[in-house]
Protein backbone atom coordinates (compact mmCIF):
# COMPACT_ATOMS: atom_id res chain seq x y z
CA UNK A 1 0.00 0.00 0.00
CA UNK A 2 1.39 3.31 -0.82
CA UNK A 3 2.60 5.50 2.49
CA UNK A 4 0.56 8.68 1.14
CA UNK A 5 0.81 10.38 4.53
CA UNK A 6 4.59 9.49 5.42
CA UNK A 7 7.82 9.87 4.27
CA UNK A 8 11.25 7.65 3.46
CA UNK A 9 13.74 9.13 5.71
CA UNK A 10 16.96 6.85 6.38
CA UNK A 11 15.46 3.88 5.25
CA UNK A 12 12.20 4.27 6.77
CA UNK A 13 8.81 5.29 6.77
CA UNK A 14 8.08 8.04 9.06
CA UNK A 15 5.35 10.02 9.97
CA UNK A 16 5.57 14.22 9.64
CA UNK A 17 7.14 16.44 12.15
CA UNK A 18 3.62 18.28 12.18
CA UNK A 19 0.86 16.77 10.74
CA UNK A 20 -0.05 18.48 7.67
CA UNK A 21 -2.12 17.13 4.79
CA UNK A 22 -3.96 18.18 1.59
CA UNK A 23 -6.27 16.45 -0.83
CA UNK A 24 -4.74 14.91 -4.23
CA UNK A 25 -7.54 15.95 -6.72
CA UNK A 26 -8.39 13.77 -10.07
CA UNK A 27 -8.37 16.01 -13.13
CA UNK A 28 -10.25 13.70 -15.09
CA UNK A 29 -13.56 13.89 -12.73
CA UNK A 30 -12.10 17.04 -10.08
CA UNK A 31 -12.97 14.89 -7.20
CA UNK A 32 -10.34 14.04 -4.46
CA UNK A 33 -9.19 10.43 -4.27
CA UNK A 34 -7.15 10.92 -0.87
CA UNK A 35 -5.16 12.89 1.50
CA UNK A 36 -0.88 13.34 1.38
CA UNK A 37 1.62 14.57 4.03
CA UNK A 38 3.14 18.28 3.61
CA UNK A 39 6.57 18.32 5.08
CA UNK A 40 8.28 21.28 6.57
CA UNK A 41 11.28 22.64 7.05
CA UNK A 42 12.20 20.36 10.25
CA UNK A 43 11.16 17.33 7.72
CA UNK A 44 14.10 18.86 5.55
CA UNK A 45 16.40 18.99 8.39
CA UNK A 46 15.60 14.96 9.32
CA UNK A 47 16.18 13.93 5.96
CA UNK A 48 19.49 15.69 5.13
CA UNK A 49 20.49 14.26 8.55
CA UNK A 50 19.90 11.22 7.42
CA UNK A 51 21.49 12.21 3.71
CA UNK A 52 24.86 13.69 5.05
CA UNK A 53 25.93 10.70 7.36
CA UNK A 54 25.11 8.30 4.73
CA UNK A 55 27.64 9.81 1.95
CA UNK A 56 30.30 9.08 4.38
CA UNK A 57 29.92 5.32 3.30
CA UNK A 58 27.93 5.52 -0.07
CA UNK A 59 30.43 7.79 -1.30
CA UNK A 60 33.52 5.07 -0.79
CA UNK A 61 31.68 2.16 -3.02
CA UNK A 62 32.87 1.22 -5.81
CA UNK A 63 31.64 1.15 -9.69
CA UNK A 64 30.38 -2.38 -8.98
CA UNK A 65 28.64 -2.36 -6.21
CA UNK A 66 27.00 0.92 -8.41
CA UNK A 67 26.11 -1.15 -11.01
CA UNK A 68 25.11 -4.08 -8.84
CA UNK A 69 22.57 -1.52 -7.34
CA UNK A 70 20.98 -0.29 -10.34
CA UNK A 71 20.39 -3.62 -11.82
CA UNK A 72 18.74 -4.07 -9.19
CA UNK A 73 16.31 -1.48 -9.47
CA UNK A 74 15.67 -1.79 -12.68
CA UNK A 75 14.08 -5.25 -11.93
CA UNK A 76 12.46 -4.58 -9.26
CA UNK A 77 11.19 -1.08 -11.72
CA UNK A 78 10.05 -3.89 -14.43
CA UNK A 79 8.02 -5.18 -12.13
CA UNK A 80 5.83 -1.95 -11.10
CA UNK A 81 5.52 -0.25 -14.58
CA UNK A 82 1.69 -0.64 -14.28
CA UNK A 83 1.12 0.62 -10.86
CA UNK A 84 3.85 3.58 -11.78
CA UNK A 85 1.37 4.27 -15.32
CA UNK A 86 -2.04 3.83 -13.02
CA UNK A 87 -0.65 6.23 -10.68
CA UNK A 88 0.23 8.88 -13.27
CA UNK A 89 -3.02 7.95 -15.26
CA UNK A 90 -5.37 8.56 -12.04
CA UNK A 91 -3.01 12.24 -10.94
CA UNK A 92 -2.36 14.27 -14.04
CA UNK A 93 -4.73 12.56 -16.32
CA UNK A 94 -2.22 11.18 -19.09
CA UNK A 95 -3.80 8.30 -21.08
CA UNK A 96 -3.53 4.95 -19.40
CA UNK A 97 -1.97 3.15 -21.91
CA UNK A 98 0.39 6.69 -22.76
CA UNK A 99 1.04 6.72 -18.70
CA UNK A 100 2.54 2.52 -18.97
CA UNK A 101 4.19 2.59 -22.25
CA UNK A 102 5.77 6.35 -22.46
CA UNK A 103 5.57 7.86 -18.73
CA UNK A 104 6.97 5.16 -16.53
CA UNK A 105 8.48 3.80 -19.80
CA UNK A 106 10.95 6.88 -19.87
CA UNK A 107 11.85 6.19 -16.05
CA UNK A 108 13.17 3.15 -16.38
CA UNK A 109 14.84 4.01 -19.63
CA UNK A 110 17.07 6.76 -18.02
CA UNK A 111 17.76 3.77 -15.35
CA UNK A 112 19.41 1.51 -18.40
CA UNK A 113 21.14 4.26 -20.18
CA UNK A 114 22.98 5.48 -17.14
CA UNK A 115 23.80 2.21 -16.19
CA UNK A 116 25.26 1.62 -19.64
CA UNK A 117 27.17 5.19 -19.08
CA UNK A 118 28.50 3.71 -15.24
CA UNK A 119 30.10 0.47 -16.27
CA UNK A 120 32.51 2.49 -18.80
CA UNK A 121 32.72 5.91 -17.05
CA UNK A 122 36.08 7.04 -16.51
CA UNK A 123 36.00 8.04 -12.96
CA UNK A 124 40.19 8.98 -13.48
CA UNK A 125 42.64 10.96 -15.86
CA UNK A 126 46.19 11.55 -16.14
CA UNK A 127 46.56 14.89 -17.27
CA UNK A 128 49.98 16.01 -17.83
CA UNK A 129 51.78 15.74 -14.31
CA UNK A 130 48.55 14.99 -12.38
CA UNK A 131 45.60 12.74 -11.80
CA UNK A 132 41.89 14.42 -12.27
CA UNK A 133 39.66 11.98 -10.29
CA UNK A 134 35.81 12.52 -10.36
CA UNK A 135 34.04 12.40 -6.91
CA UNK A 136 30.54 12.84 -6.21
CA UNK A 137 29.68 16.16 -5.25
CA UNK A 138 27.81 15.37 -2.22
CA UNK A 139 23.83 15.63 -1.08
CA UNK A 140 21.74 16.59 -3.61
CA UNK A 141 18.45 18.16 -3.37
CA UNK A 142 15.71 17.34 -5.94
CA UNK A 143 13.23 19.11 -6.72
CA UNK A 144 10.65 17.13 -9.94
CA UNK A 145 7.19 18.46 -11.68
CA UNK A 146 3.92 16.90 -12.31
CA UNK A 147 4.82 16.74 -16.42
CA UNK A 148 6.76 13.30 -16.86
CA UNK A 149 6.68 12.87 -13.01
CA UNK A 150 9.47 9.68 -13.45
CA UNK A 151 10.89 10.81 -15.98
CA UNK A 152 12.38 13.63 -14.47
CA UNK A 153 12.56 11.98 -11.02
CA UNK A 154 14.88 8.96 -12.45
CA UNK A 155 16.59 11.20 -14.61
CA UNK A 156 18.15 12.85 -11.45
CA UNK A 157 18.13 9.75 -8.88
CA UNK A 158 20.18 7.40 -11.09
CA UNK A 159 23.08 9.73 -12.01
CA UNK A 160 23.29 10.54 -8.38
CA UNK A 161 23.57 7.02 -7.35
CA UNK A 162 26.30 6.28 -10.03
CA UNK A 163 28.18 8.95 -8.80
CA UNK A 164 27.99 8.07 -5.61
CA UNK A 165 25.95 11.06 -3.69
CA UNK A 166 23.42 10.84 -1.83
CA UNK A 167 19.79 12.94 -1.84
CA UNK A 168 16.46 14.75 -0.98
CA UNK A 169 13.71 14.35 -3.03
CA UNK A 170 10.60 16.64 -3.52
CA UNK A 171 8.34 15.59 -5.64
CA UNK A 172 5.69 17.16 -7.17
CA UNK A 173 2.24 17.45 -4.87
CA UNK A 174 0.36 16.67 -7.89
CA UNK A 175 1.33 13.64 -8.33
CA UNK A 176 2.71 12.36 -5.21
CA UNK A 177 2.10 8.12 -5.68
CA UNK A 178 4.48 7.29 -8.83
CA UNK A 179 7.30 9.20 -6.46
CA UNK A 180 6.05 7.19 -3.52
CA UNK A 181 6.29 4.02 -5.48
CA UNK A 182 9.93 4.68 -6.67
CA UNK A 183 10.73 5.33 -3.26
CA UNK A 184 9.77 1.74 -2.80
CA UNK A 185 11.32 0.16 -5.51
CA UNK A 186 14.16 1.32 -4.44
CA UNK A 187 13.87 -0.02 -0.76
CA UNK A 188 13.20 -2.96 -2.55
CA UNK A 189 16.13 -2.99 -4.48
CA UNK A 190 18.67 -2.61 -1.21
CA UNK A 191 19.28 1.28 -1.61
CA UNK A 192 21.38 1.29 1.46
CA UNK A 193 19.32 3.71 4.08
CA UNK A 194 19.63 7.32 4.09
CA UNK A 195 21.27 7.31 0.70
CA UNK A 196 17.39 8.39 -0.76
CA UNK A 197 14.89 10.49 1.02
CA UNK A 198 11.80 11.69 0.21
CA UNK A 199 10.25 14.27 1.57
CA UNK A 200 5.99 15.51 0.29
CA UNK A 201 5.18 19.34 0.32
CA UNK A 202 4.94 22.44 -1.64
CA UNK A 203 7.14 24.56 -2.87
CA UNK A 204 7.41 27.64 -1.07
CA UNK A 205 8.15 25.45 2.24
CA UNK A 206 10.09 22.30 1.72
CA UNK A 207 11.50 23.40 -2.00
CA UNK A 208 12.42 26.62 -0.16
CA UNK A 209 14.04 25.53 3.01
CA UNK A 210 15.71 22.61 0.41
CA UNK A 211 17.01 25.46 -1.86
CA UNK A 212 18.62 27.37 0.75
CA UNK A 213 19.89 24.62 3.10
CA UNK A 214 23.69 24.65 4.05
CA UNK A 215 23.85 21.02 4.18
CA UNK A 216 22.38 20.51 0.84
CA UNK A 217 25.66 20.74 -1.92
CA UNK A 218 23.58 20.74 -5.07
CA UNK A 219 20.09 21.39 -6.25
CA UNK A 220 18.67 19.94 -9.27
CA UNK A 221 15.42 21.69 -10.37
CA UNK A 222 13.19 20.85 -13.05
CA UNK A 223 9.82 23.33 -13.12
CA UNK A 224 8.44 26.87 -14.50
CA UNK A 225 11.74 29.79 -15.64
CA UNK A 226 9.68 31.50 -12.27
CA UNK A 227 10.04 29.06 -10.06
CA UNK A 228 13.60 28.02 -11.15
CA UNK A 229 15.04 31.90 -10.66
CA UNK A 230 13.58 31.80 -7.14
CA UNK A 231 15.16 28.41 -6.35
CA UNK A 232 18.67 29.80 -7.66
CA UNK A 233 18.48 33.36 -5.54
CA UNK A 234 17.54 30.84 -2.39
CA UNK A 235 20.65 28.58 -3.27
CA UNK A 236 23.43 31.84 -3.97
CA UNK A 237 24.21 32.43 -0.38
CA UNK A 238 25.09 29.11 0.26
CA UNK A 239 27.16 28.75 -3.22
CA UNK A 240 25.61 25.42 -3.87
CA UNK A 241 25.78 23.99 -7.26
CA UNK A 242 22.25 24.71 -9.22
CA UNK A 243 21.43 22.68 -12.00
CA UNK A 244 17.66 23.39 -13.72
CA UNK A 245 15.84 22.10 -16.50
CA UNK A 246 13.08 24.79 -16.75
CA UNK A 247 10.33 26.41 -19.46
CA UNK A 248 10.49 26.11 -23.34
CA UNK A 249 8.82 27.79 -26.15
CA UNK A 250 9.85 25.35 -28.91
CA UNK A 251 10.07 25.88 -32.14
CA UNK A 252 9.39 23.80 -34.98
CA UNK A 253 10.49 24.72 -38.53
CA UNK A 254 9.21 22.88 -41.38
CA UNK A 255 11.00 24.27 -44.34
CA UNK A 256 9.70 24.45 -48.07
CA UNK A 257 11.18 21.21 -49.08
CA UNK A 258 9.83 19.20 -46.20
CA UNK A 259 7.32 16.40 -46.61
CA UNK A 260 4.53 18.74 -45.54
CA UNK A 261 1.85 16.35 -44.02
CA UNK A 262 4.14 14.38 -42.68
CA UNK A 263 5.96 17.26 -41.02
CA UNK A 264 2.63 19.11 -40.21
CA UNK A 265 0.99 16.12 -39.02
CA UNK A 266 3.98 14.82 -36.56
CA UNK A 267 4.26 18.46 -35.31
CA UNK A 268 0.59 18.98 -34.36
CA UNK A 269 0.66 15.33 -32.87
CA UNK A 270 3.80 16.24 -30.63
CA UNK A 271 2.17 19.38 -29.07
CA UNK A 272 -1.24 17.93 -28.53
CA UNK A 273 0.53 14.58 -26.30
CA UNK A 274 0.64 14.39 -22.72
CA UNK A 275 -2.02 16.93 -23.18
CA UNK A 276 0.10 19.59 -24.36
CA UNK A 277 2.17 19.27 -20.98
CA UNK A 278 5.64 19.04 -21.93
CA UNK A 279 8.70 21.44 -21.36
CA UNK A 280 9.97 20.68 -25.22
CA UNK A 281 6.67 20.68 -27.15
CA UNK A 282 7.12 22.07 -30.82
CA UNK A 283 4.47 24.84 -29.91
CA UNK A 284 5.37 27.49 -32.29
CA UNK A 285 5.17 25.99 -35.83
CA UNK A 286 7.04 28.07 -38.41
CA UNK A 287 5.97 27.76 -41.92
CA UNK A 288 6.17 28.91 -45.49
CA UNK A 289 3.66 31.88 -45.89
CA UNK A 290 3.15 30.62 -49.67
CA UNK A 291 1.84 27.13 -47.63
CA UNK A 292 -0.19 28.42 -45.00
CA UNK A 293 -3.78 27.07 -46.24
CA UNK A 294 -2.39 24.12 -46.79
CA UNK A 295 -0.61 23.70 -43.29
CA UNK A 296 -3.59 25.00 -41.98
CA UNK A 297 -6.01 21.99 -43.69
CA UNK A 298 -3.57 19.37 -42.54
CA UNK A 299 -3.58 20.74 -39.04
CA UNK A 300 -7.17 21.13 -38.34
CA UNK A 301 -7.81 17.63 -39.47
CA UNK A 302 -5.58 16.38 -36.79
CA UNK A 303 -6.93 18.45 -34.34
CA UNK A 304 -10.44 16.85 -35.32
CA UNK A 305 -9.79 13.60 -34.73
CA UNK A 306 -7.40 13.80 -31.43
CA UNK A 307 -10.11 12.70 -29.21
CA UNK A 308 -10.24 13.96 -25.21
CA UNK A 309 -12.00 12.46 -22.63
CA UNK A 310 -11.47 9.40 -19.82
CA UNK A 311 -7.87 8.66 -19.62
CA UNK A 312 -8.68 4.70 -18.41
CA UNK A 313 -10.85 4.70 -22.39
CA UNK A 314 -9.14 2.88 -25.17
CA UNK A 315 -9.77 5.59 -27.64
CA UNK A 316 -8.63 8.50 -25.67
CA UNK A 317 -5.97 10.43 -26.82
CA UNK A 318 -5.42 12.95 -24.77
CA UNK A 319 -6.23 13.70 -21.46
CA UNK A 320 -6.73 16.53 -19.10
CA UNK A 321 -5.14 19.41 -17.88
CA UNK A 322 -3.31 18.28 -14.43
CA UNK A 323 -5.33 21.16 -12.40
CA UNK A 324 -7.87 23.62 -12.26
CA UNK A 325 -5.37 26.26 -11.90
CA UNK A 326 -3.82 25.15 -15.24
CA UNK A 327 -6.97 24.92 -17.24
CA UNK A 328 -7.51 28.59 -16.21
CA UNK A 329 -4.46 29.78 -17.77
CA UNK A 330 -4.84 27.82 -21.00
CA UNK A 331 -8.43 29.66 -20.84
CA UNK A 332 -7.22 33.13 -20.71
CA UNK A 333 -3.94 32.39 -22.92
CA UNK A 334 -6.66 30.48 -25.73
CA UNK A 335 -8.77 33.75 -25.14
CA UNK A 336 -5.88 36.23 -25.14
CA UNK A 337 -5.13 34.40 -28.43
CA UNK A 338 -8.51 35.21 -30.09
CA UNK A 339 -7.96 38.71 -28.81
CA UNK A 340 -4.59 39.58 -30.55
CA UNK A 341 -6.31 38.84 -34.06
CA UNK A 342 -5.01 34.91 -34.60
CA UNK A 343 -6.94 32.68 -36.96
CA UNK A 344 -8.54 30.10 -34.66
CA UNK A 345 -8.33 26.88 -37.21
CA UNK A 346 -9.16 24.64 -34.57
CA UNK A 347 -10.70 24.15 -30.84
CA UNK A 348 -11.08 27.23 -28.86
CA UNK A 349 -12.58 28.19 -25.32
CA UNK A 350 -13.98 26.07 -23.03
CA UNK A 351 -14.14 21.91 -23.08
CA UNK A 352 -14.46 19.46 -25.77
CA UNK A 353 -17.99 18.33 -26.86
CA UNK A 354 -19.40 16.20 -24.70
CA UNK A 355 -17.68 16.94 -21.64
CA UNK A 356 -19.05 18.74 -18.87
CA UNK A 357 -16.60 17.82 -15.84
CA UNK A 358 -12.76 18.02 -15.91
CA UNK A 359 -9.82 19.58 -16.86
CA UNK A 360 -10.36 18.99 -20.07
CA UNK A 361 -8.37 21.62 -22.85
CA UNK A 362 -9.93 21.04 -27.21
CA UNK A 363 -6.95 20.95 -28.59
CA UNK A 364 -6.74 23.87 -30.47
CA UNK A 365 -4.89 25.17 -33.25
CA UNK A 366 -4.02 28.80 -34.28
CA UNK A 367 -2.34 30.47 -37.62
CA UNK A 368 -0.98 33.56 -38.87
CA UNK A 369 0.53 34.27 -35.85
CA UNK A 370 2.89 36.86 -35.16
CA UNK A 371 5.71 36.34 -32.87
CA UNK A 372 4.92 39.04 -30.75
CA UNK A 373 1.29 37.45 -29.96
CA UNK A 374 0.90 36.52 -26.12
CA UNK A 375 0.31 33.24 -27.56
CA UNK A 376 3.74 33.15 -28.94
CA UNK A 377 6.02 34.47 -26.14
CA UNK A 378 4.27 32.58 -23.41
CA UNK A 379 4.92 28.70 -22.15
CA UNK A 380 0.77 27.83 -22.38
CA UNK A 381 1.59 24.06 -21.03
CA UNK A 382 -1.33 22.45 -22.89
CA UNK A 383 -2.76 21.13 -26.17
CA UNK A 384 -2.40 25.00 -27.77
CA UNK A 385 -0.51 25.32 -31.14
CA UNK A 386 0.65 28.52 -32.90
CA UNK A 387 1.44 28.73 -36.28
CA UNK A 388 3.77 31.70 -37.67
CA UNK A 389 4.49 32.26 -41.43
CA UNK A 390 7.63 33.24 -42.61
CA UNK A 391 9.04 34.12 -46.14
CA UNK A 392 12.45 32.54 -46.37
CA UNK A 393 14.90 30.57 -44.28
CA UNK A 394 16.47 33.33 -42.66
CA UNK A 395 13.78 34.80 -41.61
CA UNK A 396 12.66 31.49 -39.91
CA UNK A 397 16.23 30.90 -37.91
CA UNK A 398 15.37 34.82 -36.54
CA UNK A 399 11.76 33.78 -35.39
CA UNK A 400 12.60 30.45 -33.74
CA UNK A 401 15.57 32.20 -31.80
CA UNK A 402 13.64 35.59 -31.00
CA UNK A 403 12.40 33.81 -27.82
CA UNK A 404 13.61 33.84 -24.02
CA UNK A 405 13.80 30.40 -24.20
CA UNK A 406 16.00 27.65 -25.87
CA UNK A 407 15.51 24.14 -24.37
CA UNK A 408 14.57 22.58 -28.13
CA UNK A 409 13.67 23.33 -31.33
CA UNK A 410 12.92 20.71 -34.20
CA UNK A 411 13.43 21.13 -38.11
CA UNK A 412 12.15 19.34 -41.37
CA UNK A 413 13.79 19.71 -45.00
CA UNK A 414 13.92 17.67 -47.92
CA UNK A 415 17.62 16.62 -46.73
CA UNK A 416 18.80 15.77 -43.34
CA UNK A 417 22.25 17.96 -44.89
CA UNK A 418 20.04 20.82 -44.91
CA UNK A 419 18.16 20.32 -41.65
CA UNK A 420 21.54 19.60 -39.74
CA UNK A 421 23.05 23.38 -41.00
CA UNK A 422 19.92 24.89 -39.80
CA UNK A 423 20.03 23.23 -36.88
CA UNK A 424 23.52 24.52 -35.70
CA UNK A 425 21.67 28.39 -36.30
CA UNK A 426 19.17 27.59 -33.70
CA UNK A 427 19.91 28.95 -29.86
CA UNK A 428 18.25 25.88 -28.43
CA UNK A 429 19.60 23.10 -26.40
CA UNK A 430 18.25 19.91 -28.88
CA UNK A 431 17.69 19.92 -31.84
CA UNK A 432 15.23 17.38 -33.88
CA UNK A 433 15.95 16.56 -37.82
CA UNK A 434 12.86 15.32 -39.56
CA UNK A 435 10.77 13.65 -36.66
CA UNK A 436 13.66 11.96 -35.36
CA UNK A 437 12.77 11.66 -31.48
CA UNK A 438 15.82 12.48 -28.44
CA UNK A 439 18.41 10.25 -28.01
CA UNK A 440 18.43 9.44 -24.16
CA UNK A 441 22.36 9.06 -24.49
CA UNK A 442 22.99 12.59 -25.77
CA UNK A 443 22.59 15.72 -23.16
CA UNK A 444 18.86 17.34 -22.67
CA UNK A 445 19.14 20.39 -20.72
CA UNK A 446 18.58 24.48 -22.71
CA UNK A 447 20.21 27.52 -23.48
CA UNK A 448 19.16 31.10 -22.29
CA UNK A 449 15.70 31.01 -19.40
CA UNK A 450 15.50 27.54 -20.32
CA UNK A 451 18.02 26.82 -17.75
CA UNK A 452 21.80 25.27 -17.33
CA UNK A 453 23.29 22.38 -16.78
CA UNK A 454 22.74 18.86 -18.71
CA UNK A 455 20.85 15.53 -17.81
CA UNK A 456 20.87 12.67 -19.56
CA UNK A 457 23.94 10.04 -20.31
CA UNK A 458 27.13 10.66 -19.49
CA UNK A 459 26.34 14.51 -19.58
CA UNK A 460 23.81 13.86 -16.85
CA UNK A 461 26.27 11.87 -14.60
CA UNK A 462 28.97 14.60 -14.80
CA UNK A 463 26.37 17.20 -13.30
CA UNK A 464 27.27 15.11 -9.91
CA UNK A 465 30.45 15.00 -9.85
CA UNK A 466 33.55 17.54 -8.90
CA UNK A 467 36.56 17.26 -10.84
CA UNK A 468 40.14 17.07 -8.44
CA UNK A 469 43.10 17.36 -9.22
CA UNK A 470 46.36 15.43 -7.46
CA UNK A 471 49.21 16.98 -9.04
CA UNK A 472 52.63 14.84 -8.53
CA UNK A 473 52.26 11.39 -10.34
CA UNK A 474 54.94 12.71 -12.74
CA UNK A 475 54.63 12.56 -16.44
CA UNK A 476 52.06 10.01 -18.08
């Protein structure tokens, strides 16, 4: 049974410092389906306790007793994909079958590829006279979203173990029971206690006192550009390391030699899954001007037949919004976009057909955008696309890079030669030739308010480690 109103500190379950609770809402019927702890700051303190006395140990084992530990987990992971996807399914409304196959899916793939990255790291260098050894940098704190809930959980928690630090994490209060579950896989799995933690509450208390905590080394924030600049201002004082993975406003440019409906088509599909609810969705579609009715015909007929409505159906597509609080914003940003003058081709205000109870977003589709539309500059976070004409390639590279943001951006031409040179133009983080999806090996992480640092691979691992050097081995 999942421990929704405890904690895993050092090994354990334990009950709050303070009892403190709130209700976990379902966004597919906005009825609560039970109560979790909040922690507080003296929850923090118990946990990094627990955190700092374990590294003493945890930080002295070896690459194989690493690799013996997350082999472990990712059999004992195997064995709870469906109660990680029902879990997701039931608290941010992703499709059932999408939550299984893609959402817990992508957990336990960052849990193979950095194990693949561990058994070959080199931990050691000579350079010139000295050695450069790696070492983990410490306790980390973690603080994950309601998006891709595992995802981003297990894309921090398994570089951390490979390097050998131990951690806090915070998960998101949306969708507390996935991180609950993980917490118990990796009980199961032998995690040796107080190497993970995990510690339930809200932001502006536990993600606070974790940001600015002198016994904390690192934070590793993924979340809004907001939240992200007010985790880094609590962390300065202390001169922790900050790593963050935060907003997007991707762009997607399909250029004039592209295979139009497939490029069109993909596009629309990528911004409309998880319900529009992903840091990296292609939301700003840049196209030929000369093809805009035609971009525009293949866009609303995907729009028409993406289907919302009960995540546990087999012929749902897309789900809803994860809370009220976001399906008010997508309101006023879907309104804000009829205001400016944008061509609604498709959805609009208000729910889908049919539906009368829910977070549920139409998917909608807009064109002849300008870039300087609120619909344009803003992160919207659900099933919302924009698309913005433009006249020839340069033009395009200026659009997709006149943005605060720069985590990806994606590109379609008739050559992958002439994709990849536009491509290195674009101020973005990843890049995507031709519907060609991430490769979990290569760093994921953006450029400019879309944060710093890498995850991912070997790129991820190195985020946890500090680099020594021992001069006085003499020449190599």
């Amino acid at each position: 049974m999942v421990q929704r109103m405890k904690f895993y500190i050092d090994g354990a379950w334990v009950d709050p410092v303070a009892p403190k609770s709130r209700p976990v809402v379902n966004p597919a019927t906005e009825e609560p389906m039970y109560e979790i702890a909040l922690g507080s700051a003296a929850d923090v303190d118990r946990a990094i306790a627990a955190a700092r006395k374990a590294f003493e140990t945890y930080s002295q084992t070896s690459r194989d007793e690493r690799v013996a530990l997350l082999t472990r987990i990712v059999e004992v992971y195997k064995s709870r994909t469906k109660d990680i996807g029902a879990a997701i399914s039931d608290e941010m409304g992703a499709p059932l079958r999408f939550a299984e196959k893609f959402q817990a899916g992508a957990g336990l793939g960052h849990i193979l590829s950095t194990l693949e990255v561990l058994k070959s790291y080199d931990f050691e260098e000579r350079v010139g006279s000295a050695m450069v050894v790696r070492e983990p940098v410490g306790v980390v704190g973690m603080i994950t979203p309601w998006n891709w809930p595992l995802n981003q959980i297990t894309c921090k928690v398994a570089p951390a173990l490979a390097a050998g630090c131990t951690m806090i994490l915070k998960p998101s209060e949306f969708t507390p029971s996935s991180a609950l579950i993980f917490a118990e896989i990796l009980h199961e799995a032998g995690v040796p206690k107080g190497v993970f933690n995990l510690v339930m509450g809200l932001g502006e208390e536990v993600g606070a006192a974790m940001s600015a905590h002198p016994g904390i080394d690192m934070i590793s924030f993924t979340g809004s550009t907001r939240a992200g600049i007010d985790v880094a201002q609590r962390a300065a004082p202390t001169v922790k390391r900050v790593s963050q993975e935060l907003g997007g406003k991707s762009p997607n440019l399909i250029l004039e030699d592209a295979d139009l409906q497939k490029a069109v088509a993909g596009g629309v599909a990528q911004v409309f899954g998880n319900s529009g609810q992903s840091c990296n969705a292609p939301t700003r579609m840049l196209v030929p001007r000369s093809k805009m009715d035609e971009v525009i015909a293949i866009a609303k007929g995907v729009a028409e037949k993406t289907k919302a409505g009960d995540p546990r159906a087999e012929d749902t597509r897309i789900g809803p919004v994860v809370s009220s609080i976001q399906f008010e914003k997508i309101q006023a940003l879907i309104a804000k976009g009829i205001e400016e003058g944008a061509t609604l081709v498709a959805g609009g205000p208000g729910r889908p057909e049919g539906i009368d109870k829910g977070y549920f977003v139409r998917p909608t589709v807009f064109a002849n955008v300008g870039n300087d539309m609120t619909i344009a500059r803003e992160e919207i976070f659900g099933p919302v696309l924009a698309i913005i004409g433009y006249d020839n390639e340069d033009e395009a590279v200026r659009i997709a890079n006149d943005t605060p943001y720069g985590l990806a951006a994606y590109v379609s031409a008739g050559s992958i030669e002439r994709a990849g040179s536009v491509a290195r133009r674009i101020r973005a983080g990843n890049v995507n030739l031709n519907g060609v999806p991430n490769e979990r090996l290569a760093p994921f992480g953006g450029y400019k308010q879309s944060g710093n640092g890498r995850e991912w691979g070997r790129f991820g691992l190195e985020e946890y480690l500090e680099a020594k050097a021992i001069a006085g081995f003499g020449e190599a």
